[in-house]
C-alpha atoms as a PDB file:
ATOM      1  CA  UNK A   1      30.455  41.903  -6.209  1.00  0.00           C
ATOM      2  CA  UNK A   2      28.210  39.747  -8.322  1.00  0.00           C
ATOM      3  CA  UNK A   3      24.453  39.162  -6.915  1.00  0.00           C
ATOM      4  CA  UNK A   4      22.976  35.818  -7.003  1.00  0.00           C
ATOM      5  CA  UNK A   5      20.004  35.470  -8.988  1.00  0.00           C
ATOM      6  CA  UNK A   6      17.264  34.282  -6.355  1.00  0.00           C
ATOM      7  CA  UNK A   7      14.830  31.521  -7.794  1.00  0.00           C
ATOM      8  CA  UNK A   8      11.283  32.906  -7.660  1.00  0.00           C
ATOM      9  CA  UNK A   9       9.051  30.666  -5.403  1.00  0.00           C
ATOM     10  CA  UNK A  10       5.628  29.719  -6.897  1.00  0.00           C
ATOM     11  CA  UNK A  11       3.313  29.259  -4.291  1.00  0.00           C
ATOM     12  CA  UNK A  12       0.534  26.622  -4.859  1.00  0.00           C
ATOM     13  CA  UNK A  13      -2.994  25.782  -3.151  1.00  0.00           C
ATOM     14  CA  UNK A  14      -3.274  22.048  -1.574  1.00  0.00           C
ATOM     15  CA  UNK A  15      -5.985  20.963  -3.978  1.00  0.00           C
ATOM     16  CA  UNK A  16      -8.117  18.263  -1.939  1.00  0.00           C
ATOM     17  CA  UNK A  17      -6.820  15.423  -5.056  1.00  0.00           C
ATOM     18  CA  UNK A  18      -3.063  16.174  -3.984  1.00  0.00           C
ATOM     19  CA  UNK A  19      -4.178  15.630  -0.341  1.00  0.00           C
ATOM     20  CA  UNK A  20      -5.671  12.661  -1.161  1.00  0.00           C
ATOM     21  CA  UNK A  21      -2.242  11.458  -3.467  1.00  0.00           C
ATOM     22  CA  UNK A  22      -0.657  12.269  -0.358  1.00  0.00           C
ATOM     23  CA  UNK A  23      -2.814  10.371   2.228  1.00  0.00           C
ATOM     24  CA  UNK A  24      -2.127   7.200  -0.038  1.00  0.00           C
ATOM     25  CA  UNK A  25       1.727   7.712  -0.084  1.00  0.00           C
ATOM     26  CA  UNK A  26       1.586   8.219   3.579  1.00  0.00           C
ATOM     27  CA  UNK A  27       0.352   4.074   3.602  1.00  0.00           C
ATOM     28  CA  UNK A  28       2.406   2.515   0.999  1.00  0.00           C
ATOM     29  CA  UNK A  29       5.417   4.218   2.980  1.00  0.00           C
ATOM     30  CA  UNK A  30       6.767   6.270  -0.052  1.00  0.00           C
ATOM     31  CA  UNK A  31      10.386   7.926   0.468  1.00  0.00           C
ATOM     32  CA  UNK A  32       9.967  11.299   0.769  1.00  0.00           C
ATOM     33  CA  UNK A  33      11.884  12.489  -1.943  1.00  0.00           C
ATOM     34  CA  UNK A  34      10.343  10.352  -4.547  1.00  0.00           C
ATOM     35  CA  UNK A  35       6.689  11.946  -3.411  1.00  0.00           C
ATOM     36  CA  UNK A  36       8.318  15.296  -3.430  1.00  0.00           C
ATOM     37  CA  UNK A  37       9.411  14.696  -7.200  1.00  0.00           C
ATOM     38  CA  UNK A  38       6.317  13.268  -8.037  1.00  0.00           C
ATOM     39  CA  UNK A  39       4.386  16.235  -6.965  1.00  0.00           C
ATOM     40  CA  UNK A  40       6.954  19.048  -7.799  1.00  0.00           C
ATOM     41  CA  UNK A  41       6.586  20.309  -4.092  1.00  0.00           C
ATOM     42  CA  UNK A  42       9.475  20.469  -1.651  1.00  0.00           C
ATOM     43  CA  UNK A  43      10.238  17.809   0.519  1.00  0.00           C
ATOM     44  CA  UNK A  44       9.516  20.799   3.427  1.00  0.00           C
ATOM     45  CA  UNK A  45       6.066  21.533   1.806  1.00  0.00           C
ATOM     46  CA  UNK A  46       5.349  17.758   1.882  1.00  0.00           C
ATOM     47  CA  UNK A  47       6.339  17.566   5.849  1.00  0.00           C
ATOM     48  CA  UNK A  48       4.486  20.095   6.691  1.00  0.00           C
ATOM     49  CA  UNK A  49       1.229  19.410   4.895  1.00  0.00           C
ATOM     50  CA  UNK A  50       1.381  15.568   6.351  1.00  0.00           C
ATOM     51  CA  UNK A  51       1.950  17.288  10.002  1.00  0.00           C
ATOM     52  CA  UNK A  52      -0.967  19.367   9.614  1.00  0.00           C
ATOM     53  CA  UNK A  53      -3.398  16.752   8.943  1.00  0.00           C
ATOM     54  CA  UNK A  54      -1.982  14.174  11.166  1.00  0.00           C
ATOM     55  CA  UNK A  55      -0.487  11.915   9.017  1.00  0.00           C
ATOM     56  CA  UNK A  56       2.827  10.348   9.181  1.00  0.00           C
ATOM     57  CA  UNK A  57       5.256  10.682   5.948  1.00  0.00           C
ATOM     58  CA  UNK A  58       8.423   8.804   5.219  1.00  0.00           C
ATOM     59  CA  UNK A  59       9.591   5.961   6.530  1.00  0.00           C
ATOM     60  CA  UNK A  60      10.797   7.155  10.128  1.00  0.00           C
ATOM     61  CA  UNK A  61       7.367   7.069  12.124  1.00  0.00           C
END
């Protein structure tokens, strides 16, 4: 039995620019994905951070 390599996970800190970043995607509506490219965070990470500070991500509000 082979073993899968598992991809190492690189957790970073919410700096209070990438909140902002996010706050302004959150208005112009940007797709998900694209902010989660953008900022080379998941789209999870992304969802999560938005739902924390009460802000709505995505289109689907």
């Amino acid at each position: 039995m082979v073993k899968k390599a598992t991809k190492k996970r690189v957790r970073r800190e919410w700096t209070k620019a990438d909140i902002k970043e996010l706050k302004v995607h959150s208005k112009a509506r940007t797709p998900v994905v694209k902010i989660a490219k953008m900022t080379k965070r998941s789209v999870g990470a992304l969802r999560q951070k938005a739902l924390n500070l009460g802000i709505g991500l995505g289109h689907q509000r």
